[in-house]
N, C-alpha and C. Protein backbone atom coordinates (compact mmCIF):
# COMPACT_ATOMS: atom_id res chain seq x y z
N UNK A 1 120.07 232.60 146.19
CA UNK A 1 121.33 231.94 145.83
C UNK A 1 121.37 230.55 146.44
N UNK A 2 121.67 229.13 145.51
CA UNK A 2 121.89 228.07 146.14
C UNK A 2 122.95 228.03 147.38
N UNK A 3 123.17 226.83 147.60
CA UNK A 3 124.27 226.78 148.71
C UNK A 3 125.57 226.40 147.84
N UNK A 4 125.77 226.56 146.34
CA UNK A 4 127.20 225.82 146.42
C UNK A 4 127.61 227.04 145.73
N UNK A 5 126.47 228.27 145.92
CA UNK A 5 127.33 230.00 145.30
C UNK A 5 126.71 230.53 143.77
N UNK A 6 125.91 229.14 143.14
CA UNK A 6 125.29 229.48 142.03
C UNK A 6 124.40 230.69 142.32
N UNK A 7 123.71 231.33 141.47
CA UNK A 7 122.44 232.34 141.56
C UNK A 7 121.29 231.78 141.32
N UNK A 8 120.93 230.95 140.11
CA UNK A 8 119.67 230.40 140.17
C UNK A 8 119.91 228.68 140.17
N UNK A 9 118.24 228.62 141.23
CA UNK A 9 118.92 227.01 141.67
C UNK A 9 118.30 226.09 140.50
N UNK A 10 118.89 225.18 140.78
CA UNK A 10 118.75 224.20 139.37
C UNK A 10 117.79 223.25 139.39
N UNK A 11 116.92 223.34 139.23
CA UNK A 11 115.33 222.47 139.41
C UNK A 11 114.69 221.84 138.13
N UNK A 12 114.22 220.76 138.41
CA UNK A 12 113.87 220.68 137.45
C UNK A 12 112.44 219.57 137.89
N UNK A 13 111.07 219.47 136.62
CA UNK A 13 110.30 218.30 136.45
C UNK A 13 109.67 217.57 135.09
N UNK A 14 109.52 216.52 135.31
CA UNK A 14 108.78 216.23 133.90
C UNK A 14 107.67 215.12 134.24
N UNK A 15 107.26 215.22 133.50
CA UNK A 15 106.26 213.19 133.15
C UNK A 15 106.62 212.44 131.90
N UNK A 16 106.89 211.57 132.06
CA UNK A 16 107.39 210.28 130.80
C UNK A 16 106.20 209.21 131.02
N UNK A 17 105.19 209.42 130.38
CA UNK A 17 103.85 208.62 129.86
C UNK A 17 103.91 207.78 128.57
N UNK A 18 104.22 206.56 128.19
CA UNK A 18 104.01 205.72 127.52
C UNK A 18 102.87 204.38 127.12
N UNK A 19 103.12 203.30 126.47
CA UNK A 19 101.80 202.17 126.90
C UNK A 19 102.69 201.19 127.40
N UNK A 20 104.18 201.66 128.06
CA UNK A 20 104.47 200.94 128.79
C UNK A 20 105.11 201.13 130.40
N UNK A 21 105.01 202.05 130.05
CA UNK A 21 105.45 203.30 131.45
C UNK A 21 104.80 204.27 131.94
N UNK A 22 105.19 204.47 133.28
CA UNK A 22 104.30 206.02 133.60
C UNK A 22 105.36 206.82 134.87
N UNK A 23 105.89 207.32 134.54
CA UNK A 23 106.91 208.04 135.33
C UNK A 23 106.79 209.69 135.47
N UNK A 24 106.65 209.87 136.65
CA UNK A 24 107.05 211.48 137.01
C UNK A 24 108.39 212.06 138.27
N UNK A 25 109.47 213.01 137.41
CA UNK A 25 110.25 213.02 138.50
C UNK A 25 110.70 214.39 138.43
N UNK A 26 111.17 214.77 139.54
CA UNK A 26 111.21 216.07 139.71
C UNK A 26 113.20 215.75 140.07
N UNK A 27 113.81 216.74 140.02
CA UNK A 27 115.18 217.30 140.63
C UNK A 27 115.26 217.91 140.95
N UNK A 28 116.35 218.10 142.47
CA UNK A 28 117.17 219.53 142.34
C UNK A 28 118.47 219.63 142.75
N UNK A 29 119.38 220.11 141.96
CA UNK A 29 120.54 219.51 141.61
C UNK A 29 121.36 220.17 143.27
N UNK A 30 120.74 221.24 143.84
CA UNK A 30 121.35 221.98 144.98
C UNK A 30 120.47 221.34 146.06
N UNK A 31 119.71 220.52 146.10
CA UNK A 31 119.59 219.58 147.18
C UNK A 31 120.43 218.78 148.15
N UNK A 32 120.01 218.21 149.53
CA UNK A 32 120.66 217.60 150.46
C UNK A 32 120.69 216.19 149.98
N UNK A 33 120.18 215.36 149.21
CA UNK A 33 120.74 214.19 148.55
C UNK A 33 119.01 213.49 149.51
N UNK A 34 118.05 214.03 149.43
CA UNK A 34 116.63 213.70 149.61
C UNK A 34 116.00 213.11 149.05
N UNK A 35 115.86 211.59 148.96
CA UNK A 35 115.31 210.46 147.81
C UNK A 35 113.58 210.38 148.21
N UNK A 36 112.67 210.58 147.19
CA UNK A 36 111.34 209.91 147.49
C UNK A 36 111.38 209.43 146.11
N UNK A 37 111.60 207.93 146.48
CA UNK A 37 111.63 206.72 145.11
C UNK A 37 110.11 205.98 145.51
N UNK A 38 109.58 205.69 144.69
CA UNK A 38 108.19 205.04 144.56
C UNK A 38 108.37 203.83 143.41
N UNK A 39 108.90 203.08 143.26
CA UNK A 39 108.93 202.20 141.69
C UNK A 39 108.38 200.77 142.37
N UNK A 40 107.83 199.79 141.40
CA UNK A 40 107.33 198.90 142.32
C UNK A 40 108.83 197.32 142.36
N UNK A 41 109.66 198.20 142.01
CA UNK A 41 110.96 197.13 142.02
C UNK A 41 111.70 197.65 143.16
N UNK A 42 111.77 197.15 144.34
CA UNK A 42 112.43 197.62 145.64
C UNK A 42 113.81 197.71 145.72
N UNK A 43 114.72 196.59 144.55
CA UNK A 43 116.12 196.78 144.26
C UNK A 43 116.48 197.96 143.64
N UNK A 44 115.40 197.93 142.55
CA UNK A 44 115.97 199.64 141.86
C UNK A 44 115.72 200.87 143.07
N UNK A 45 114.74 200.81 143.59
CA UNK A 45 114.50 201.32 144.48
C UNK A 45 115.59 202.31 145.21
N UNK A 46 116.68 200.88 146.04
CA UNK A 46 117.48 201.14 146.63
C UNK A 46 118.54 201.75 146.02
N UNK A 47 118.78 201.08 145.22
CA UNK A 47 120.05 201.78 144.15
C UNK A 47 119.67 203.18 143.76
N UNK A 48 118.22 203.72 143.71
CA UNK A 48 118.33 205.08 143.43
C UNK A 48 118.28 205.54 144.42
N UNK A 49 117.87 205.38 145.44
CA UNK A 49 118.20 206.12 146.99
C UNK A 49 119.54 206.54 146.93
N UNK A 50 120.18 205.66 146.96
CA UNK A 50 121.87 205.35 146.88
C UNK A 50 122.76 206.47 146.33
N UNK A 51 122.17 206.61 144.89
CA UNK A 51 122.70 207.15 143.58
C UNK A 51 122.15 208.93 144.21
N UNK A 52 120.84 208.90 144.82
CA UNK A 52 120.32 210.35 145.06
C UNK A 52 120.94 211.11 146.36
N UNK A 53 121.67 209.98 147.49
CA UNK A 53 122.05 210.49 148.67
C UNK A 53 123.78 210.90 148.44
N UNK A 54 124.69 209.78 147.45
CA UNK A 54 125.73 210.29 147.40
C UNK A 54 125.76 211.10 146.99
N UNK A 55 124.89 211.67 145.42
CA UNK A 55 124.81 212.92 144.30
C UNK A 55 124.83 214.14 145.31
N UNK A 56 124.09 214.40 146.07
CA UNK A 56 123.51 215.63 147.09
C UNK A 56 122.30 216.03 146.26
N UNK A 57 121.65 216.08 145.35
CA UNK A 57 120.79 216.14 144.69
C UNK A 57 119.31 215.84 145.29
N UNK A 58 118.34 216.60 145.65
CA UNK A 58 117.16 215.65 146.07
C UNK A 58 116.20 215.44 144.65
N UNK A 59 115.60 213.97 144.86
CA UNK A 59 114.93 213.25 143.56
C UNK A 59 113.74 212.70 144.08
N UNK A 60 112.65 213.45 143.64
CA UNK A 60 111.31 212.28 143.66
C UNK A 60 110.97 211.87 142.35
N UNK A 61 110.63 210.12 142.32
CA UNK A 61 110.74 209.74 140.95
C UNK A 61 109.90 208.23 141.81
N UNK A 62 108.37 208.44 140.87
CA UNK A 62 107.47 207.96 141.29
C UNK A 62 106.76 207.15 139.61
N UNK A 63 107.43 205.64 140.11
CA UNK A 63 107.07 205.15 138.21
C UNK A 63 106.51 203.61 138.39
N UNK A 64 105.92 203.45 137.22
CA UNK A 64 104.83 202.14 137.28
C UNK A 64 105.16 201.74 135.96
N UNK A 65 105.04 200.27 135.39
CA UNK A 65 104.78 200.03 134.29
C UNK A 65 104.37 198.51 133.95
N UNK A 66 104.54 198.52 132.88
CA UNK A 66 104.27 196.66 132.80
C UNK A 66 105.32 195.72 133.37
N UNK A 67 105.21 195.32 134.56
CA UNK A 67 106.78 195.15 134.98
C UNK A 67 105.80 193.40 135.32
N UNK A 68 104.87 192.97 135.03
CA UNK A 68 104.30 191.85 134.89
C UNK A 68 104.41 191.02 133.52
N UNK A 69 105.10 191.71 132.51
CA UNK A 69 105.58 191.24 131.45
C UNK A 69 107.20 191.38 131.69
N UNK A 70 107.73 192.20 131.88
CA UNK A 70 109.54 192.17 132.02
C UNK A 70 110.01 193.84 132.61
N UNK A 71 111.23 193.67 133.55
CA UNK A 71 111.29 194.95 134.72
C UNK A 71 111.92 195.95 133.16
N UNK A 72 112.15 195.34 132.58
CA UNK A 72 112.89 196.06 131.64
C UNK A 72 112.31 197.32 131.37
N UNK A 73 111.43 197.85 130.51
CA UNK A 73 110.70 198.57 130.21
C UNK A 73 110.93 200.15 131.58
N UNK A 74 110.43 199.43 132.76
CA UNK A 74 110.45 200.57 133.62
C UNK A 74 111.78 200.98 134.46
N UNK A 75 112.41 199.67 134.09
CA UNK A 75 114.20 200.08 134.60
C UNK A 75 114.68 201.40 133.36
N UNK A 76 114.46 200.91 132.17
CA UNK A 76 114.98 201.52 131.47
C UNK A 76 114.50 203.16 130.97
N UNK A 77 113.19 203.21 131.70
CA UNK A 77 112.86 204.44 131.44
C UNK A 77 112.98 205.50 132.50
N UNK A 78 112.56 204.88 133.36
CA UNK A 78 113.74 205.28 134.85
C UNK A 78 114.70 206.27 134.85
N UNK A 79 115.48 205.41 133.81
CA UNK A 79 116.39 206.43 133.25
C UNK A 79 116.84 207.39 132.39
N UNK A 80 115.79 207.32 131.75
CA UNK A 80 116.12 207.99 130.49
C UNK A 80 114.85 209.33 131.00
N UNK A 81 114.13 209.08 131.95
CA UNK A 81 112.67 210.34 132.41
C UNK A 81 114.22 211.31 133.86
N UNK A 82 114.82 210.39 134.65
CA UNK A 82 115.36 211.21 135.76
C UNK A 82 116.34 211.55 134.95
N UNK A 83 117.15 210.93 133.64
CA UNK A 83 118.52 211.72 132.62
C UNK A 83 117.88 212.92 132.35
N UNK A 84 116.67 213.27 131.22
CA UNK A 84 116.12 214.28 131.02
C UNK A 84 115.55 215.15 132.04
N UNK A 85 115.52 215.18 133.38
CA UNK A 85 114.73 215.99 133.87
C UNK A 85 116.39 217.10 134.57
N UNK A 86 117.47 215.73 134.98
CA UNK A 86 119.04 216.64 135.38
C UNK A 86 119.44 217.33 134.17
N UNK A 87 119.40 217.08 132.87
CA UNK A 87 119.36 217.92 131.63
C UNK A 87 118.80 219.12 131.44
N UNK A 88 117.73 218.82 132.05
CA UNK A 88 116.82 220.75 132.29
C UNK A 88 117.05 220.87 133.14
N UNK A 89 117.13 220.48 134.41
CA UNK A 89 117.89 221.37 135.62
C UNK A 89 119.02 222.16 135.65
N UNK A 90 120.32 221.10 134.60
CA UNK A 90 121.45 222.37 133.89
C UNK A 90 121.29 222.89 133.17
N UNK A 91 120.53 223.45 132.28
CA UNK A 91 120.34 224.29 131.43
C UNK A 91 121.36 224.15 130.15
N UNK A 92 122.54 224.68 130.61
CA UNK A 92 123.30 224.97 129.40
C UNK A 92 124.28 224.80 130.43
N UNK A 93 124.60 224.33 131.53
CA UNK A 93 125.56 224.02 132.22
C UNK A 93 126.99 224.93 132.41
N UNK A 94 126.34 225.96 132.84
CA UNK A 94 127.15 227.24 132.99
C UNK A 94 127.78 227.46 134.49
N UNK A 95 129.31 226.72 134.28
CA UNK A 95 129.36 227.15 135.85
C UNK A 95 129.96 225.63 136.90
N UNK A 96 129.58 224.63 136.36
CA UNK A 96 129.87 223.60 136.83
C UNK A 96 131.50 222.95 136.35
N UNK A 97 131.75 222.13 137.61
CA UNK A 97 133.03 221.50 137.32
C UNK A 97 133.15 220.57 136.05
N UNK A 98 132.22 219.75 135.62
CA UNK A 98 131.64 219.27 134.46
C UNK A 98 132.01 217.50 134.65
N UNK A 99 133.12 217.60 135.40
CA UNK A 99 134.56 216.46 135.38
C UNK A 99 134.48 215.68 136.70
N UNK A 100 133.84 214.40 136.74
CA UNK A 100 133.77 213.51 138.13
C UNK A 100 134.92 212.65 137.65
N UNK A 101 135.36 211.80 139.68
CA UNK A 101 135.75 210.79 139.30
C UNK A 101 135.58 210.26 140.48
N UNK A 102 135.33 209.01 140.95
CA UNK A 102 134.91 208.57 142.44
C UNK A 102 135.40 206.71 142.44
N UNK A 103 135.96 206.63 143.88
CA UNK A 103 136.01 205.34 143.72
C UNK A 103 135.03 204.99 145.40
N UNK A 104 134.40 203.72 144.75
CA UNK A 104 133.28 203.18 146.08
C UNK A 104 133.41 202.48 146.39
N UNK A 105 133.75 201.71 147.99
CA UNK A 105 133.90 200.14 148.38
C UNK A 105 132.68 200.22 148.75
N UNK A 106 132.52 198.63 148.65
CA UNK A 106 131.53 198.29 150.00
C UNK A 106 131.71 196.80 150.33
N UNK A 107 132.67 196.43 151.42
CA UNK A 107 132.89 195.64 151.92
C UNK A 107 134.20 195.02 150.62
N UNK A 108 133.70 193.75 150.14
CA UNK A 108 135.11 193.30 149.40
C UNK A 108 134.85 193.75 147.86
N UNK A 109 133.80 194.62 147.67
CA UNK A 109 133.21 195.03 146.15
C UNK A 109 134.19 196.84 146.28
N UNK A 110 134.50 197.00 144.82
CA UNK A 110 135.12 197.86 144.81
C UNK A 110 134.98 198.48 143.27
N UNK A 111 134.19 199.72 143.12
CA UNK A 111 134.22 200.29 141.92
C UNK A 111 134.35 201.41 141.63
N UNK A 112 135.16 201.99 140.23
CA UNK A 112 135.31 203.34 139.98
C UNK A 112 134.30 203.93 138.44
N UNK A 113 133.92 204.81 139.29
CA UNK A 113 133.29 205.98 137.98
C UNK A 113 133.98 206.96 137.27
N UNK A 114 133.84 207.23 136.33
CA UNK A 114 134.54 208.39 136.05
C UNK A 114 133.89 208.78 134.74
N UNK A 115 133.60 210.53 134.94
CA UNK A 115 132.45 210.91 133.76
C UNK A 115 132.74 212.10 134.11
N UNK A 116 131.79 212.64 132.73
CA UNK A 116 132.23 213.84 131.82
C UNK A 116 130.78 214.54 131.45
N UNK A 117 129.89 215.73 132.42
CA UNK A 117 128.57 216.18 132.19
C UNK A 117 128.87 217.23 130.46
N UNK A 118 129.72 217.06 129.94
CA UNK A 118 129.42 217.57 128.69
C UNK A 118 128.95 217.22 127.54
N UNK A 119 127.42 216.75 127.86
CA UNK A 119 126.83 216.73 126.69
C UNK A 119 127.01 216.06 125.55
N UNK A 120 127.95 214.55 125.57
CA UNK A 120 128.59 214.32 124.74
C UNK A 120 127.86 213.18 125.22
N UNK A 121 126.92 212.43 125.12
CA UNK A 121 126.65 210.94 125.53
C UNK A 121 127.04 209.78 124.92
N UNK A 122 127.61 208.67 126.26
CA UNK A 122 128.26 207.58 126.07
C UNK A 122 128.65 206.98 126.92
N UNK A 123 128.93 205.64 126.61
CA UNK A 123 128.77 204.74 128.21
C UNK A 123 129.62 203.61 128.09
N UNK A 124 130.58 203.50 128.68
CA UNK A 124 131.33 202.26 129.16
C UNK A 124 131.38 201.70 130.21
N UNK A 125 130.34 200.52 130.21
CA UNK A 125 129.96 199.42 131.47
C UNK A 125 130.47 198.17 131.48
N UNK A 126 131.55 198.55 132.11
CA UNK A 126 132.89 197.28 132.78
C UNK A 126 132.28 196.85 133.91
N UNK A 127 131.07 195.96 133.94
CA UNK A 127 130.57 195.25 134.86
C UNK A 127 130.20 193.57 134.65
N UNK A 128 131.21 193.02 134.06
CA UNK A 128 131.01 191.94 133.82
C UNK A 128 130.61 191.10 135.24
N UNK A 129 131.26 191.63 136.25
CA UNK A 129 130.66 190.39 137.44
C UNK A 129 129.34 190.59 138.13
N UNK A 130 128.69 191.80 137.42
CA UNK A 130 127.24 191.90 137.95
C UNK A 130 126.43 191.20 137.23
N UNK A 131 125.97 189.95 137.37
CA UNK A 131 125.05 189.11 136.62
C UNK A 131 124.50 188.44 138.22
N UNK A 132 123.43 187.69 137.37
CA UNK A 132 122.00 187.11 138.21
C UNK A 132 120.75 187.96 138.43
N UNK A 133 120.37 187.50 139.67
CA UNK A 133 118.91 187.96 140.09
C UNK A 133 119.41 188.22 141.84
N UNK A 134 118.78 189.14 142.17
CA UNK A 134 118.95 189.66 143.42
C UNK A 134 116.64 189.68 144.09
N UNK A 135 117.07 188.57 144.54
CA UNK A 135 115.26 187.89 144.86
C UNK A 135 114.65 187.92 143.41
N UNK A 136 114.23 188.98 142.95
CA UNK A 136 113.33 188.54 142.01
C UNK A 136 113.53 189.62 140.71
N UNK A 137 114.84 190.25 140.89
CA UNK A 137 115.23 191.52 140.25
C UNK A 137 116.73 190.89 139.09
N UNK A 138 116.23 191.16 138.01
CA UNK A 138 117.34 190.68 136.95
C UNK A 138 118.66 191.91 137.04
N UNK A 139 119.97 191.70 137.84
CA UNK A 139 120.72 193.10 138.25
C UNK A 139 121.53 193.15 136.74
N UNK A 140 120.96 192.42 135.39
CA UNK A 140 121.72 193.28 134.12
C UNK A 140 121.16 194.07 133.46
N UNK A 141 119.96 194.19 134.57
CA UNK A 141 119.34 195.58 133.99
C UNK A 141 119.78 196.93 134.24
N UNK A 142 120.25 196.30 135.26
CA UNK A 142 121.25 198.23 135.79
C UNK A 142 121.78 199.00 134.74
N UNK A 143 122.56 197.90 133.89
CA UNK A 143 123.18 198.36 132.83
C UNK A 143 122.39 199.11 132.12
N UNK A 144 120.99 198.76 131.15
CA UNK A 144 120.46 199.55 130.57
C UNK A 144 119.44 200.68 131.21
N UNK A 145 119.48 201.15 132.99
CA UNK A 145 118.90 202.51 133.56
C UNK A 145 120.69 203.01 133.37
N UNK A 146 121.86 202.24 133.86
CA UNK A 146 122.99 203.61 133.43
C UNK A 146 122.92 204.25 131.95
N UNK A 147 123.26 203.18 130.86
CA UNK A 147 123.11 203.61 129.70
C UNK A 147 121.71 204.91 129.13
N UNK A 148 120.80 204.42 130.05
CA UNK A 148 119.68 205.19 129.16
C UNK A 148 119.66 206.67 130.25
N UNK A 149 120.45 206.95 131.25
CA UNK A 149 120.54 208.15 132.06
C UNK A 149 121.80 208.97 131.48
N UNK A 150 122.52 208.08 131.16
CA UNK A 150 124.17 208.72 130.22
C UNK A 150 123.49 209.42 129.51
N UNK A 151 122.39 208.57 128.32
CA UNK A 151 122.34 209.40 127.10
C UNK A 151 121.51 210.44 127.10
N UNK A 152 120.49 210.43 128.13
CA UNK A 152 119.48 211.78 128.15
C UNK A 152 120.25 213.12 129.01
N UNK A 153 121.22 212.69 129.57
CA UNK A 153 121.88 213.67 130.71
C UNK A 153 122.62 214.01 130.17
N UNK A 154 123.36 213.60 128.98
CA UNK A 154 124.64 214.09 128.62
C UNK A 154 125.55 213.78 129.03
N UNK A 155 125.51 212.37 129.45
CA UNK A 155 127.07 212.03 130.24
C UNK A 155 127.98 210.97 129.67
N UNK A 156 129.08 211.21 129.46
CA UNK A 156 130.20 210.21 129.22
C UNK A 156 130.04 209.49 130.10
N UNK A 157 130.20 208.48 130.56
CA UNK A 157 130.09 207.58 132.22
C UNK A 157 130.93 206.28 131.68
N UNK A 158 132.32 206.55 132.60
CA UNK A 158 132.30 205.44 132.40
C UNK A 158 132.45 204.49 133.85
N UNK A 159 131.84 203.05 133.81
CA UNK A 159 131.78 202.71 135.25
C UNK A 159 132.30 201.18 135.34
N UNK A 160 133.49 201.28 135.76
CA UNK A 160 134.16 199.78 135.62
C UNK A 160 134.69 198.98 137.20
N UNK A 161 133.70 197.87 137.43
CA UNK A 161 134.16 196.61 138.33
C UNK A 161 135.96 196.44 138.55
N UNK A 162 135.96 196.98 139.75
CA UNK A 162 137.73 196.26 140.21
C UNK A 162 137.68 194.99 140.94
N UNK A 163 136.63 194.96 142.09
CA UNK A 163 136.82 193.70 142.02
C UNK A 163 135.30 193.50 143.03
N UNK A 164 135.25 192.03 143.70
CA UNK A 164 134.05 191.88 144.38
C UNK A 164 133.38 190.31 144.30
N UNK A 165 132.36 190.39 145.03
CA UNK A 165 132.20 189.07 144.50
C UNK A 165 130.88 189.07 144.54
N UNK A 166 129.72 189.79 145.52
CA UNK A 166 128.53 190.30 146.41
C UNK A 166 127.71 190.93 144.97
N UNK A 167 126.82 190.56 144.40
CA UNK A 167 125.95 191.02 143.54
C UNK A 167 125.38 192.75 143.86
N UNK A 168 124.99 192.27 145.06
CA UNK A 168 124.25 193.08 146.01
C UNK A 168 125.69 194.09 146.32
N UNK A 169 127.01 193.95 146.55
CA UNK A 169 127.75 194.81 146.80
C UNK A 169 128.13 195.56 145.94
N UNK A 170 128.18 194.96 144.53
CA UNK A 170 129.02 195.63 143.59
C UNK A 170 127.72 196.45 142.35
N UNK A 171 126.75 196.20 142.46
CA UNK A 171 125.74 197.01 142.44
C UNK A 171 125.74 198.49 143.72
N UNK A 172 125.89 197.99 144.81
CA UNK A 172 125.61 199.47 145.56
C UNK A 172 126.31 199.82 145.58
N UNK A 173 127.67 199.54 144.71
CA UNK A 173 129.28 200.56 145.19
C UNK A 173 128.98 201.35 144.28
N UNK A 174 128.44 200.32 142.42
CA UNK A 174 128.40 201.45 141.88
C UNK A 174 127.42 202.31 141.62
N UNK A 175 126.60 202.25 141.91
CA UNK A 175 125.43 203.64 142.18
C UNK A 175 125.84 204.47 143.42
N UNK A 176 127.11 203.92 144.21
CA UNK A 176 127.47 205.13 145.34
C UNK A 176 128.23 205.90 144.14
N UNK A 177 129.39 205.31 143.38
CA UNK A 177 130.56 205.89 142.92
C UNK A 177 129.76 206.54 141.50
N UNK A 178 128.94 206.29 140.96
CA UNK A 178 128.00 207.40 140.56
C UNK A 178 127.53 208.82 141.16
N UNK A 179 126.97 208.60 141.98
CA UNK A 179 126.54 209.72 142.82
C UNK A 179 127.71 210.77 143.21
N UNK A 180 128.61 210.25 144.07
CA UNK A 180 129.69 210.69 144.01
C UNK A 180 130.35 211.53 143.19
N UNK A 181 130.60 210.65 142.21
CA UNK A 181 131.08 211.38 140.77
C UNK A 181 130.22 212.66 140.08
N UNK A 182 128.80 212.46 140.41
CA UNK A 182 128.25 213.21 139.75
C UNK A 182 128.13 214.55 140.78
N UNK A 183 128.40 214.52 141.85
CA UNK A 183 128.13 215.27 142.93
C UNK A 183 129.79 216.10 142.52
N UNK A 184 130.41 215.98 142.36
CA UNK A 184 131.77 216.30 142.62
C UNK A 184 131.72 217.14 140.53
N UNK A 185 131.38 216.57 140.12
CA UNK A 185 130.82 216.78 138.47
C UNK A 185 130.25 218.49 138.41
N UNK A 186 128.81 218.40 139.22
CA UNK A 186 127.82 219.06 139.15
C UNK A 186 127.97 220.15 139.81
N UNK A 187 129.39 220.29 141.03
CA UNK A 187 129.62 221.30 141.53
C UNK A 187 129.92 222.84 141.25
N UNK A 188 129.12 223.79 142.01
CA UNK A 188 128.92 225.10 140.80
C UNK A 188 130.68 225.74 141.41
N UNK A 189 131.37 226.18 140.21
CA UNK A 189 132.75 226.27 140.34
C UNK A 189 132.90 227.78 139.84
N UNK A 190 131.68 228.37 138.82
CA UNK A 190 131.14 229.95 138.10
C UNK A 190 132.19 229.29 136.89
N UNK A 191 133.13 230.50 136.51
CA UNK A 191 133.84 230.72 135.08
C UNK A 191 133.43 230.24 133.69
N UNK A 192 132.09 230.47 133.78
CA UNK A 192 131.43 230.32 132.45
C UNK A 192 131.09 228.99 131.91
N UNK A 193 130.83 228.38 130.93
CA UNK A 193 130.39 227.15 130.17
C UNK A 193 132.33 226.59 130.29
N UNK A 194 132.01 225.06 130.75
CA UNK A 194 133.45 224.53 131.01
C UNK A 194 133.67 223.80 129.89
N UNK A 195 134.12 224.89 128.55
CA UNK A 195 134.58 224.41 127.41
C UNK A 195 135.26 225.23 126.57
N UNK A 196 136.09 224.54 125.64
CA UNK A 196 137.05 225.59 125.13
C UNK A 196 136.30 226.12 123.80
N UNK A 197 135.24 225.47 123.13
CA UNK A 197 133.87 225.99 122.32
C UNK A 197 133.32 226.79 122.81
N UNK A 198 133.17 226.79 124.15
CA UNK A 198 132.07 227.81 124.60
C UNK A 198 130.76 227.43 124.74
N UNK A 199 130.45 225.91 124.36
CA UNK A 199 129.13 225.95 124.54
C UNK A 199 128.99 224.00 124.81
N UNK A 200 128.46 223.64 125.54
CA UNK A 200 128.17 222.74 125.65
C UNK A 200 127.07 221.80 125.04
């Protein structure tokens, strides 16, 4: 039995091999929030540390790609290899609260998440003041690893800027208030599939 009362724990792995990517990541959704990130972009890096320590979730997610032509490619698959691998870790999502909502400071940056693990993918990214480069890292790429983790995971997400000014801050509030959300989301609660269908 996990620790949050489930019966079987929720694990999951895959590989996402492309000719422009090469990603392998494992989950487990009843983890202590245990990050082994390997990517050769040290900003994404951090932000998934971030995203894996608030979640409680432990994540190894070890990825390479053509990131000598544009980070794009391996930001974006990033997400869409660790969306699909929390997708098979819930199964059919039997049991969970389903329903996050989290708000994250960090320092004068301030952002709220709020999402929905039912299977319904879609994404509203109210981050207009996250623009530039953080050293050598384009941060409007975040946008397309949230978008492409919404849609393989099944998540409504929506994640909107209150205020801030810190590139660097309002990026790590919201990969805290992610985690968060999803941690509070993912919590095993039992009473069956959390839908009035019955099935997620």
């Amino acid at each position: 039995m996990s620790g949050d009362g489930s019966t079987t724990r929720r694990v999951a792995e895959l590989d996402r091999n492309t000719r422009e990517t090469r990603i392998s990541v494992s989950v487990d959704i009843d983890g202590s929030g245990t990050a082994d990130i390997v990517v050769p972009l040290p900003f994404l890096r951090h932000m998934l540390e971030s995203f894996t320590k608030y979640s409680g979730m432990d994540v190894r997610l070890h990825g390479d790609g053509d990131v000598d032509v544009d980070a794009h490619h391996l930001v974006e698959d990033c997400g869409l290899a660790l969306g699909s691998a929390m997708s098979r870790a819930l199964g059919e999502r039997v049991g969970i609260r389903r329903f996050g909502t989290a708000h994250a400071p960090l320092d004068e940056a301030l952002v709220r998440c709020v999402l929905d693990y039912g299977n319904r993918p879609f994404t509203v990214y109210e981050m207009a003041a996250l623009r530039g480069r953080i050293n050598d890292f384009d941060v409007d790429l975040l946008g397309e690893f949230v978008r492409a983790l919404a849609q393989t995971a099944g998540i409504s997400l929506h994640l909107d800027y209150l205020r801030g000014e810190n590139p660097h801050h309002i990026a790590e509030a919201a990969f805290k208030a992610m985690g968060l959300a999803t941690r509070e989301a993912l919590t095993h609660v039992g009473g069956g599939v959390p839908s009035t269908k019955g099935v997620l």
